[in-house]
Protein backbone atom coordinates (compact mmCIF):
# COMPACT_ATOMS: atom_id res chain seq x y z
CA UNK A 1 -9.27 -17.09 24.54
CA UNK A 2 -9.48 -13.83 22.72
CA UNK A 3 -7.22 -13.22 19.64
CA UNK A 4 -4.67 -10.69 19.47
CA UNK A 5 -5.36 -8.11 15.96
CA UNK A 6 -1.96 -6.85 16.03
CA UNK A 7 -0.55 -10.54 15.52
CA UNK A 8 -1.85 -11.16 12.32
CA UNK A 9 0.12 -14.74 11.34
CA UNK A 10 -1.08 -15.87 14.55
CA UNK A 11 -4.70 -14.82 12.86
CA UNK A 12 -3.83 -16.54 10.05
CA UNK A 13 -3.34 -20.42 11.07
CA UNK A 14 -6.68 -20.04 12.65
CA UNK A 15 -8.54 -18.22 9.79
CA UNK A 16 -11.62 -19.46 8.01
CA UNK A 17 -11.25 -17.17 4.97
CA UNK A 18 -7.97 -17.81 3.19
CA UNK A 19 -9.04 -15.51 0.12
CA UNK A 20 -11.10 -12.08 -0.67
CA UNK A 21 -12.20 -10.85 -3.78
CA UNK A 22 -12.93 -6.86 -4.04
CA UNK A 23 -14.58 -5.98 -7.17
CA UNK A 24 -14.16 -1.79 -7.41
CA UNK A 25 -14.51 -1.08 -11.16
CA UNK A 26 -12.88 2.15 -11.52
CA UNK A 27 -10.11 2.09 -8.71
CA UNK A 28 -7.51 3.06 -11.49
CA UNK A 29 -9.86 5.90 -13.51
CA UNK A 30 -11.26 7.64 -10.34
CA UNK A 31 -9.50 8.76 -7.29
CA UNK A 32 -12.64 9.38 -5.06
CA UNK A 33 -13.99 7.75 -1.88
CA UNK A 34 -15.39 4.56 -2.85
CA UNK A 35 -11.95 3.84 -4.49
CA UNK A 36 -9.99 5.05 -1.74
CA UNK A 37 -11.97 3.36 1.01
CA UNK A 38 -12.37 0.09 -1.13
CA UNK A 39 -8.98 -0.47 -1.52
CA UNK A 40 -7.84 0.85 2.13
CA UNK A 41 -9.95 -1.92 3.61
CA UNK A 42 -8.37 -4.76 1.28
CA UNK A 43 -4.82 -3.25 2.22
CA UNK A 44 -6.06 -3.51 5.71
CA UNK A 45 -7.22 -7.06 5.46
CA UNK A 46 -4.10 -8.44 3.64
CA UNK A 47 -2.42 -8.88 6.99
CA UNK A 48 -5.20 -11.24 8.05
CA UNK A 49 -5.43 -13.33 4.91
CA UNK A 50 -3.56 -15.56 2.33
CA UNK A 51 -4.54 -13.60 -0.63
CA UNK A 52 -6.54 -10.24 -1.13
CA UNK A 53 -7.06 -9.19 -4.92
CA UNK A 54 -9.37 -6.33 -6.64
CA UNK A 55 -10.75 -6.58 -10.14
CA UNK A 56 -10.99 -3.31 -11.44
CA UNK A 57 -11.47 -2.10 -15.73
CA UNK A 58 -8.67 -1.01 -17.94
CA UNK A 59 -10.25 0.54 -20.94
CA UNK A 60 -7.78 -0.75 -24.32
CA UNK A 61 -5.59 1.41 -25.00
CA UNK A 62 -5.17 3.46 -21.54
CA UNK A 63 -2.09 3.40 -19.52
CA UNK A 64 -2.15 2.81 -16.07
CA UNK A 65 0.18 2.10 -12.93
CA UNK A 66 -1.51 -0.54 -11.00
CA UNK A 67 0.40 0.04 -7.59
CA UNK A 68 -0.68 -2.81 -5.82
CA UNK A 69 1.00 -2.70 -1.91
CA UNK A 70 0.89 -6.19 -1.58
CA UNK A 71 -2.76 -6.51 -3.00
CA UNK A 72 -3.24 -8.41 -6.28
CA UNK A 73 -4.68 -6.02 -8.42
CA UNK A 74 -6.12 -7.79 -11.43
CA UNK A 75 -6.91 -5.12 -14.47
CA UNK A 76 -9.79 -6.49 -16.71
CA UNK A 77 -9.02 -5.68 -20.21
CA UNK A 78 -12.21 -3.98 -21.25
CA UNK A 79 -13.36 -1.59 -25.14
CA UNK A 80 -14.46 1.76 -24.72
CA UNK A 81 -17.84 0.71 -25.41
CA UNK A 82 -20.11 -1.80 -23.87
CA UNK A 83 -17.80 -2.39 -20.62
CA UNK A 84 -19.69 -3.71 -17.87
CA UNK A 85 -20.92 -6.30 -20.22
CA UNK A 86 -17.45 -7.40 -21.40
CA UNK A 87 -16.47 -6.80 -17.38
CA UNK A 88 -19.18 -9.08 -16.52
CA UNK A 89 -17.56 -12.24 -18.51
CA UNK A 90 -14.12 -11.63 -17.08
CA UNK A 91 -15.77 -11.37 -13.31
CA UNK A 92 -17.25 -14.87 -14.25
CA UNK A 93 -13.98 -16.51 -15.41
CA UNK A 94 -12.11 -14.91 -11.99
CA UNK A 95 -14.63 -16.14 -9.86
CA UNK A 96 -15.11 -19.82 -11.31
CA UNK A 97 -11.60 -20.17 -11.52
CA UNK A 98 -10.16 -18.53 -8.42
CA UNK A 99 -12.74 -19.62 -5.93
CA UNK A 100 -12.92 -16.58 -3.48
CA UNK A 101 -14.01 -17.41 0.33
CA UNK A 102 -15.48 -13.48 0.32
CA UNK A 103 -16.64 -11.43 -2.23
CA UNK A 104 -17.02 -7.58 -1.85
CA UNK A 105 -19.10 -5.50 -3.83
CA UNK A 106 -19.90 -1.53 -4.27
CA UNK A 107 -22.42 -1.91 -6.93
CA UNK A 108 -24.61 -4.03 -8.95
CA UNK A 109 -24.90 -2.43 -12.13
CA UNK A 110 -21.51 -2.24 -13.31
CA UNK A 111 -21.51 -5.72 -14.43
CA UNK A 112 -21.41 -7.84 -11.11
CA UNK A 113 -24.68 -9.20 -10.88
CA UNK A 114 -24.98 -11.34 -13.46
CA UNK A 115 -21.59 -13.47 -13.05
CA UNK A 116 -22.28 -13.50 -9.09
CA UNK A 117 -26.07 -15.01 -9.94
CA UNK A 118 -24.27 -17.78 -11.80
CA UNK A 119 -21.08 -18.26 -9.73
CA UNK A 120 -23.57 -18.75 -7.12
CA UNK A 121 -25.04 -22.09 -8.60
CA UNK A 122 -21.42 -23.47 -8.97
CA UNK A 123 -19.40 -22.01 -6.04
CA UNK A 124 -20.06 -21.14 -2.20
CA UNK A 125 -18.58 -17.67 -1.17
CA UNK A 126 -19.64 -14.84 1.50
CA UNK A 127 -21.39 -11.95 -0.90
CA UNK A 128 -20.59 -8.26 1.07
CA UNK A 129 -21.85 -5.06 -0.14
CA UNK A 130 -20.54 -2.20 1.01
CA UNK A 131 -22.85 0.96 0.21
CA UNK A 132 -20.46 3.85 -0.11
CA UNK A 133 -23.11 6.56 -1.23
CA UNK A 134 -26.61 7.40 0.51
CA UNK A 135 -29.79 6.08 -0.72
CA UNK A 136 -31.35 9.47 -0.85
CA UNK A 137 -28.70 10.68 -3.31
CA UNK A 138 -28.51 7.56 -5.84
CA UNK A 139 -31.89 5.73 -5.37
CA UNK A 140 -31.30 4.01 -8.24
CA UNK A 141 -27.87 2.18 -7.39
CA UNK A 142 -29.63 0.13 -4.58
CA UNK A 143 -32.69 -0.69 -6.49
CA UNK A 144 -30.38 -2.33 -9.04
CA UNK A 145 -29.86 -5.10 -6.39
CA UNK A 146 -33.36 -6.22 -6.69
CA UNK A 147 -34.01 -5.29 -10.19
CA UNK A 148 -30.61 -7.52 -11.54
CA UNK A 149 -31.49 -10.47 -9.16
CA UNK A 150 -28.90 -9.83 -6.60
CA UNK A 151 -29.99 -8.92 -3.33
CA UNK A 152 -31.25 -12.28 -2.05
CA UNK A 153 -27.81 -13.38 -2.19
CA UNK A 154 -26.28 -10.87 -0.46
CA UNK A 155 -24.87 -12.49 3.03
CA UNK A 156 -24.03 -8.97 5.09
CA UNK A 157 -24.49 -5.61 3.84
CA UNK A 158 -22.01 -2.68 5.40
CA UNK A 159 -22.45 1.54 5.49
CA UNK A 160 -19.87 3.73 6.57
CA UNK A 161 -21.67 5.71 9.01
CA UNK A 162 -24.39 5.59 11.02
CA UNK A 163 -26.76 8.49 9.25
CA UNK A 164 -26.55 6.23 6.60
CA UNK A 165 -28.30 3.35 8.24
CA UNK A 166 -31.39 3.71 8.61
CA UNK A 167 -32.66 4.22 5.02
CA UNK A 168 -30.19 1.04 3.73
CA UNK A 169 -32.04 -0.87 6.40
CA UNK A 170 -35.48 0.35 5.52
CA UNK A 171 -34.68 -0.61 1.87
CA UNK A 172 -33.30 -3.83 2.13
CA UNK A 173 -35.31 -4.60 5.01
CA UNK A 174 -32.55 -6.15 7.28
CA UNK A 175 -30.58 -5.48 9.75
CA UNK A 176 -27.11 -3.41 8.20
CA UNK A 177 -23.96 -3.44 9.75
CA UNK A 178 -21.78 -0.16 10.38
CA UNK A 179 -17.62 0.11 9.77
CA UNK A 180 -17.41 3.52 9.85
CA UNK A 181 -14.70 5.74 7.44
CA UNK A 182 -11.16 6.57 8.95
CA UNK A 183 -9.27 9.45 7.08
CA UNK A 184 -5.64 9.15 5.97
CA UNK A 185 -4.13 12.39 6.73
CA UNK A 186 -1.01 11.55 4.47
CA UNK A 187 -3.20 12.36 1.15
CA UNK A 188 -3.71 15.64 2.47
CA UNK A 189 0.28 16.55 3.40
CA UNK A 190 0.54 20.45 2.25
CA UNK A 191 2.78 20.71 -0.87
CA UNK A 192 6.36 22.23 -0.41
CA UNK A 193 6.02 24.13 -3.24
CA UNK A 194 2.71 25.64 -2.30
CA UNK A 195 3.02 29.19 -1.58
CA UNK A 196 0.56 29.73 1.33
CA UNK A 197 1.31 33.28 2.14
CA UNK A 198 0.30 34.43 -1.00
CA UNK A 199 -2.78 32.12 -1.66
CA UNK A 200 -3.47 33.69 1.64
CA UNK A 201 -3.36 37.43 0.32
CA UNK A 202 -5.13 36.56 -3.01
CA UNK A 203 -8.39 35.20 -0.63
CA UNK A 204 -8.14 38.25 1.77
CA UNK A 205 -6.82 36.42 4.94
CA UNK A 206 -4.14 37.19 7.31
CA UNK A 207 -0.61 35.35 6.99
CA UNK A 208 -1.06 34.21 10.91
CA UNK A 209 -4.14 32.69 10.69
CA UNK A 210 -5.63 29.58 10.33
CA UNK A 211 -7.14 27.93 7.23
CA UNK A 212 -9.86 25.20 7.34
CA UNK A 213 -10.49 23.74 4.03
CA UNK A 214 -13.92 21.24 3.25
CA UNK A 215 -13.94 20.23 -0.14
CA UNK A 216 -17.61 18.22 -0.17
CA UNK A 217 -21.36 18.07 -2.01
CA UNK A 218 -23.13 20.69 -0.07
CA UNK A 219 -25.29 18.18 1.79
CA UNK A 220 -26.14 18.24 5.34
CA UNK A 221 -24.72 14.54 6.21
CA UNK A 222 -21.02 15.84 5.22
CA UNK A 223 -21.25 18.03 8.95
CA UNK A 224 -20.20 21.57 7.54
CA UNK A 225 -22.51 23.00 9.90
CA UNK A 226 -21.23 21.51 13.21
CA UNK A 227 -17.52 22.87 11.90
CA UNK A 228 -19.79 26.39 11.27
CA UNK A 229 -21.23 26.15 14.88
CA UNK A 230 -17.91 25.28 16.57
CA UNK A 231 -16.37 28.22 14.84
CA UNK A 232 -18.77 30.63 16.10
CA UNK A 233 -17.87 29.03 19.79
CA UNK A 234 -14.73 29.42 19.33
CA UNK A 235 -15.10 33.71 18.70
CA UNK A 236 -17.14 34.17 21.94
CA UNK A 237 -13.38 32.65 23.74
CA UNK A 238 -11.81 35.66 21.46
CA UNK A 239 -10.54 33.02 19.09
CA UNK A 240 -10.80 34.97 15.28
CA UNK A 241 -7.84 33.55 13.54
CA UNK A 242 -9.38 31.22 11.99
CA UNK A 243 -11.18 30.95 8.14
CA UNK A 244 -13.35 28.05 6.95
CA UNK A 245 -12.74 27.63 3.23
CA UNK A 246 -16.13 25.65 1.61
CA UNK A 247 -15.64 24.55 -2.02
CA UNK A 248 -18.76 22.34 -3.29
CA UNK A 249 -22.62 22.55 -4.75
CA UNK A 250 -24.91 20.21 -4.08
CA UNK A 251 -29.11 20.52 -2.45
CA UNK A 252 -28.28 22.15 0.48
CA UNK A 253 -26.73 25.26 -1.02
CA UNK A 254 -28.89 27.28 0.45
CA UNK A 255 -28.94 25.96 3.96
CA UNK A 256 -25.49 26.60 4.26
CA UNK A 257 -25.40 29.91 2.66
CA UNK A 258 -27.83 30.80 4.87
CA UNK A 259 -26.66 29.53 7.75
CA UNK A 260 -23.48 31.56 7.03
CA UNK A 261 -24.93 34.41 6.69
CA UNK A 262 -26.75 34.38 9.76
CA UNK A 263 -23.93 33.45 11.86
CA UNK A 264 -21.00 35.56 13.35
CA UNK A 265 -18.75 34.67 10.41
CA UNK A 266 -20.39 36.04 7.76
């Protein structure tokens, strides 16, 4: 009999995995997508589970909220210097103690290999990575799986989109699993206090018309170009009032610029 998602105690008295542990070091110092999608998915799976917590650093000395929406967010105390190593004890003493069913991980090199290698020879747990950045871009990150000792231990491995597959695969040499990234259009609610008219006027665009705003590395995997292409449809239906805003630098600079400038809206 299939299980109904939306009743999530009925989910619960049938569950195999009673606790998750999501280790995203800098959920409190960095407000980017790793951090954002990290802790989405452990708000998301608190409805299906006794007890979701994130460890994340808290540098001495630095105030922080730690705004946890049901989510037990445990703040390692960490010194300036030196951090991962001092995270790396603190990960060690969580896991031993606490006894996670799952463990989910964004990185190796920011001190979680070496306390999941030994938690490993005392404890059983599920060990997830979830690669939030391409392999083309930070090469380095996924090599740090093999190079601290990690990624024969790792039980499923996750991208967040499908271009992002195949080189994660090719890597790791196993088959990778896709949950692909939602957007929460409540972080990006226009200000009241904004003045649009006149942010219009400063950038040369009419009060009527429409503003589309991609705030991205200039890379070809972020899809500018299809919102480019679709633009340029949109003027052969007599469609004009609307301006694509791109803010960003990254390798494909000059693809883009080019592509602009060969297009109907440059």
């Amino acid at each position: 009999m299939k299980e109904n998602i939306s009743n999530p105690e009925k989910l619960k008295k049938n569950k195999k995995v009673s606790k998750i542990l999501f280790i995203i070091p800098f959920l409190t110092m960095l407000n980017r997508g790793i951090e954002r999608s990290g802790f989405n998915l452990a708000k998301a799976l608190k409805s299906y589970v006794d007890q979701v917590s994130i460890l994340c650093w808290s540098p001495f000395g630095e105030k922080r909220k730690y705004i946890g929406n049901g989510i037990n967010v445990i703040p390692v105390k960490l010194p300036k210097y030196f951090s991962s190593y001092f995270a790396s004890l603190g990960y060690l003493i969580y896991l031993l103690l606490k006894k996670p069913d799952v463990v989910v991980i964004f990185y190796a090199g920011h001190g979680e290999a070496w306390p999941i290698r030994w938690a490993r020879k005392f404890i059983n747990f599920h060990l997830s990575f979830i690669a939030g950045y391409p392999i083309e871009t930070v090469p380095h990150r996924f090599q740090e799986f093999k190079t601290l000792g990690i990624e024969s231990l790792l039980d499923s491995i996750i991208v967040k989109s499908p271009a992002m597959k195949k080189g994660v695969e090719t890597f790791f040499n196993r088959p990778v699993q896709i949950i692909t990234n939602g957007i929460d259009t409540d972080y990006f609610k226009k200000s009241k206090g904004m003045n649009t008219v006149g942010l219009k006027h400063e950038l040369g665009i009419s009060p009527d018309s429409l503003v589309l705003l991609t705030v991205a590395a200039l890379e070809k995997r972020k899809g500018m170009h299809y919102v480019i292409n679709s633009l340029e449809r949109l003027q052969t239906e007599n469609i004009s009032n609307v301006n694509y805003i791109i803010l960003g630098n990254g390798n494909d600079r000059q693809y883009f610029e080019k592509l602009v400038k060969e297009s109907s809206l440059g």
